[in-house]
C-alpha atoms as a PDB file:
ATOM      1  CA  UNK A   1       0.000   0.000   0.000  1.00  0.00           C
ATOM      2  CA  UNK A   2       1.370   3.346  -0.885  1.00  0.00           C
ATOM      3  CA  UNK A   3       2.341   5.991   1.729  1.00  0.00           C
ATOM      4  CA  UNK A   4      -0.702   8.355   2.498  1.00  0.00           C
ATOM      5  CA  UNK A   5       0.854  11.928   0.726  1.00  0.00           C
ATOM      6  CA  UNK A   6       0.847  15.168   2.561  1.00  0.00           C
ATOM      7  CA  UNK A   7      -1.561  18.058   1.224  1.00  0.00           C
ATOM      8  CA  UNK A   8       0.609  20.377   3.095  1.00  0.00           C
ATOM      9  CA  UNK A   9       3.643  20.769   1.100  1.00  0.00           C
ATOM     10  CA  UNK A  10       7.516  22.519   2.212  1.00  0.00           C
ATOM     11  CA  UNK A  11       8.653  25.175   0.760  1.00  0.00           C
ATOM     12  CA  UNK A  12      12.571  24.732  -0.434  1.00  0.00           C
ATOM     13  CA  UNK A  13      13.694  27.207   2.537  1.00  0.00           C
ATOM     14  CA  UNK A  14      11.974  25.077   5.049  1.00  0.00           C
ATOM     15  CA  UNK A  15      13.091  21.637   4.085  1.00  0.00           C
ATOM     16  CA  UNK A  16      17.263  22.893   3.401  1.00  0.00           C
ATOM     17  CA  UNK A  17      16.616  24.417   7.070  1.00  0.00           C
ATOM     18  CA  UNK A  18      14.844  21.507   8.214  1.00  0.00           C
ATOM     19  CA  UNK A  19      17.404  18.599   7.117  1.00  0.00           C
ATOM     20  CA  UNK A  20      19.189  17.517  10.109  1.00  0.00           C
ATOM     21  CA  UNK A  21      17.908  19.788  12.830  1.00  0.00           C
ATOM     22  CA  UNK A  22      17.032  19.407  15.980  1.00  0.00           C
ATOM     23  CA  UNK A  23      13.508  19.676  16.730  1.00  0.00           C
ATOM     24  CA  UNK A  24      11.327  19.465  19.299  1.00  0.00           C
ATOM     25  CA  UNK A  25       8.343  16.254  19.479  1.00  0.00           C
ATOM     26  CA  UNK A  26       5.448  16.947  21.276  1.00  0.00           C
ATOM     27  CA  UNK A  27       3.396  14.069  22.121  1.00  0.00           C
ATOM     28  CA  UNK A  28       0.217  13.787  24.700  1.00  0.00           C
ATOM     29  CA  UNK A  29       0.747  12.243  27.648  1.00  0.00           C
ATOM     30  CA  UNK A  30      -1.483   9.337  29.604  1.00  0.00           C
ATOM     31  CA  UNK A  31      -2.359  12.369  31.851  1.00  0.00           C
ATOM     32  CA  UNK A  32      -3.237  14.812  28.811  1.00  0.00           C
ATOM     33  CA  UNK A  33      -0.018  16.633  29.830  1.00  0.00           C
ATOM     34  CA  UNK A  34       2.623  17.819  26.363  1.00  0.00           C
ATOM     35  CA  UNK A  35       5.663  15.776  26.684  1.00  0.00           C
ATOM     36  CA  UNK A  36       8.647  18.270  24.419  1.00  0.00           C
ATOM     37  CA  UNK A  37      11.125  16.096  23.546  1.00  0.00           C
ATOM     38  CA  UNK A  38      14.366  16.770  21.763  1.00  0.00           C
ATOM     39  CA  UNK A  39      14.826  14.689  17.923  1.00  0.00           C
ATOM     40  CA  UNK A  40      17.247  14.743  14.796  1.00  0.00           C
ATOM     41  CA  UNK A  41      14.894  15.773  12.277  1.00  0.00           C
ATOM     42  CA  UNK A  42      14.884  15.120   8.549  1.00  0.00           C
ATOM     43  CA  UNK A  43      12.376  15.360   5.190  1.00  0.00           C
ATOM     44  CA  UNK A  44      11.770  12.710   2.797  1.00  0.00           C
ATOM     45  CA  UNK A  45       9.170  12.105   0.575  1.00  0.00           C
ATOM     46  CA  UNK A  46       7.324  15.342   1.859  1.00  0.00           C
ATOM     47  CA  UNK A  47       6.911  14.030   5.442  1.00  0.00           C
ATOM     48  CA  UNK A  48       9.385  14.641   8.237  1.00  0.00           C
ATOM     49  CA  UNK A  49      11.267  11.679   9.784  1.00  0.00           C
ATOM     50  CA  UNK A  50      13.188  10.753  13.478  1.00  0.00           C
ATOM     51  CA  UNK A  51      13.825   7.989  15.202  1.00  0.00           C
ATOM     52  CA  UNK A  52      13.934   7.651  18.604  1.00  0.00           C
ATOM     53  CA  UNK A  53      14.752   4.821  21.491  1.00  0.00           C
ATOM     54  CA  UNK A  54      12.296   2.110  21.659  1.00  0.00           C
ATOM     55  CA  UNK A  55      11.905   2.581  25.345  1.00  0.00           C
ATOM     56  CA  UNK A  56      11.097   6.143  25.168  1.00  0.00           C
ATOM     57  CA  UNK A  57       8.307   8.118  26.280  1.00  0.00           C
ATOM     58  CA  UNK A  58       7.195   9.874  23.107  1.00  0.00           C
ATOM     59  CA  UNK A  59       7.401   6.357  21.736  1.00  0.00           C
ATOM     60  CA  UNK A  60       4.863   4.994  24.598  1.00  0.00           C
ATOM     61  CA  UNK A  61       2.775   8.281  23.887  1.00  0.00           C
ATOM     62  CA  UNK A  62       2.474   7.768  20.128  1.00  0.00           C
ATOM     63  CA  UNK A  63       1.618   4.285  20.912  1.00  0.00           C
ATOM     64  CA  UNK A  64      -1.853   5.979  22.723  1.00  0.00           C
ATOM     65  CA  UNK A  65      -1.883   8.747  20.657  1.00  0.00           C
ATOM     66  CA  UNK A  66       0.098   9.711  17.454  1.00  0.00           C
ATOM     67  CA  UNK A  67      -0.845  13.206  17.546  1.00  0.00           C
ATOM     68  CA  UNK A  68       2.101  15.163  17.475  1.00  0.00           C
ATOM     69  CA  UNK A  69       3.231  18.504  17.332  1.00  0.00           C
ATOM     70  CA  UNK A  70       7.361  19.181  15.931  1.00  0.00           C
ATOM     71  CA  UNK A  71       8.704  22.768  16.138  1.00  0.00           C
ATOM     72  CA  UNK A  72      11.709  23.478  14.427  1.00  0.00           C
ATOM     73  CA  UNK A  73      13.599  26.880  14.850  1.00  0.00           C
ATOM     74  CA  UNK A  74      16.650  28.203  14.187  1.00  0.00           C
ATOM     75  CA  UNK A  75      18.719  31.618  14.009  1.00  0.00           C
ATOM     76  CA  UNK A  76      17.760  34.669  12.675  1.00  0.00           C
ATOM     77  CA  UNK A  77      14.684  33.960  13.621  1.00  0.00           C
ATOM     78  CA  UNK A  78      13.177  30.979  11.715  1.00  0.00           C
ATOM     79  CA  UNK A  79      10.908  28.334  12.452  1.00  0.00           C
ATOM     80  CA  UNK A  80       8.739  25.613  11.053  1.00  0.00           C
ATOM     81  CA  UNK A  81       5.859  24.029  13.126  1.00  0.00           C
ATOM     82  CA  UNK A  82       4.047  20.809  11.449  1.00  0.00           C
ATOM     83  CA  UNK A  83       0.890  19.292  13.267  1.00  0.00           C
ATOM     84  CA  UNK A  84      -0.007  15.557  12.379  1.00  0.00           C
ATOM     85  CA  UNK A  85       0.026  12.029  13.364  1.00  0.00           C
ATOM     86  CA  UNK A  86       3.055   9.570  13.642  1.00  0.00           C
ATOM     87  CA  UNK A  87       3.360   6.640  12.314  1.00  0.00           C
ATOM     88  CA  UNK A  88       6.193   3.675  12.994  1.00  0.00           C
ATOM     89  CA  UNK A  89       8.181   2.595   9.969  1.00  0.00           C
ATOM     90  CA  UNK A  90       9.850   0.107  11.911  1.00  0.00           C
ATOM     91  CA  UNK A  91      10.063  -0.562  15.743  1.00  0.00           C
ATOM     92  CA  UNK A  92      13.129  -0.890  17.086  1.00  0.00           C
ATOM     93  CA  UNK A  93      14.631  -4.105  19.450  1.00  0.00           C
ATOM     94  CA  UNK A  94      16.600  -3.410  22.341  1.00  0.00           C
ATOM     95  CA  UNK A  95      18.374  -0.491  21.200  1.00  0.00           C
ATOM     96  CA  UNK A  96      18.361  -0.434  17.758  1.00  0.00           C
ATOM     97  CA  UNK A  97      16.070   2.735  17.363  1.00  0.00           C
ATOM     98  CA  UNK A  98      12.594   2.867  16.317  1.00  0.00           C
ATOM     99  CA  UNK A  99      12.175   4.876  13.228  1.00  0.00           C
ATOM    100  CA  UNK A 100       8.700   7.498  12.737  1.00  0.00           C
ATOM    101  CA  UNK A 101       7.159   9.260   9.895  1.00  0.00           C
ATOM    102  CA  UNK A 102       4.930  11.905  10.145  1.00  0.00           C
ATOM    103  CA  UNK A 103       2.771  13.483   7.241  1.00  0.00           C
ATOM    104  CA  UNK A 104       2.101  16.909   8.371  1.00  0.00           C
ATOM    105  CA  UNK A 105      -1.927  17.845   8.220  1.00  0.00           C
ATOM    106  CA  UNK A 106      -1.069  21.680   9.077  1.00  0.00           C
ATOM    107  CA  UNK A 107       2.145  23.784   9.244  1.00  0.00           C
ATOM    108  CA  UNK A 108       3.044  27.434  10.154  1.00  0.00           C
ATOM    109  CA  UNK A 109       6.116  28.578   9.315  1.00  0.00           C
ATOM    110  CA  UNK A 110       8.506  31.870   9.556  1.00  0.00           C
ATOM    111  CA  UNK A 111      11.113  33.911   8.575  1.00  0.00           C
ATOM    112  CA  UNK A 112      12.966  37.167   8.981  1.00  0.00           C
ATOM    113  CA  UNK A 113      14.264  38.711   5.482  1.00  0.00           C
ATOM    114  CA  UNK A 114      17.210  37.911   4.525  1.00  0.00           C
ATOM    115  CA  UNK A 115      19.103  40.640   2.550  1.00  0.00           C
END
């Protein structure tokens, strides 16, 4: 089956500024609470992928919940923030790392003029 496609697409800025970030996962906790967690952050196929341990707690709140939030900002004052649902590629054992996709459903993003 084919992956589902984004109707939100990145703009060339966003993804060159995007590749290999750090960004910050938020996922719902049991409680309802945000859990912010810090993630290596990359673009392929217009969706943004991480990985992260398989014993983590993003990882047991996307098992509940995938609805995620992933802000990713840099200097002068840029950011990118993507709203969707995650989805495991591939779970990892013991600590091989579990690998996540998520197709964004909304995005805001930001930037000051350059030149």
């Amino acid at each position: 089956m084919p992956k589902a496609r984004s109707p939100v697409e990145f703009e060339e800025w966003e993804v060159e500024r995007i590749r290999g970030s750090t960004a910050v996962v938020t996922t719902i906790g049991r409680d309802g609470a945000p859990h912010a967690a810090p993630v290596r952050m990359n673009v392929e196929d217009g969706a943004l992928r991480f990985e992260t341990n398989s014993d983590s707690q993003k990882l047991r709140n996307i098992d509940r919940d995938p609805r995620v939030a992933i802000l990713v900002h840099g200097p002068p004052k840029w950011g990118v923030l993507v709203k969707g649902r995650a989805e495991i590629l591939s779970r990892g054992v013991g600590k091989e790392q579990t690998q996540l996709r998520v197709v964004p459903e909304r995005k805001a993003s930001w930037r000051r003029k350059e030149g």
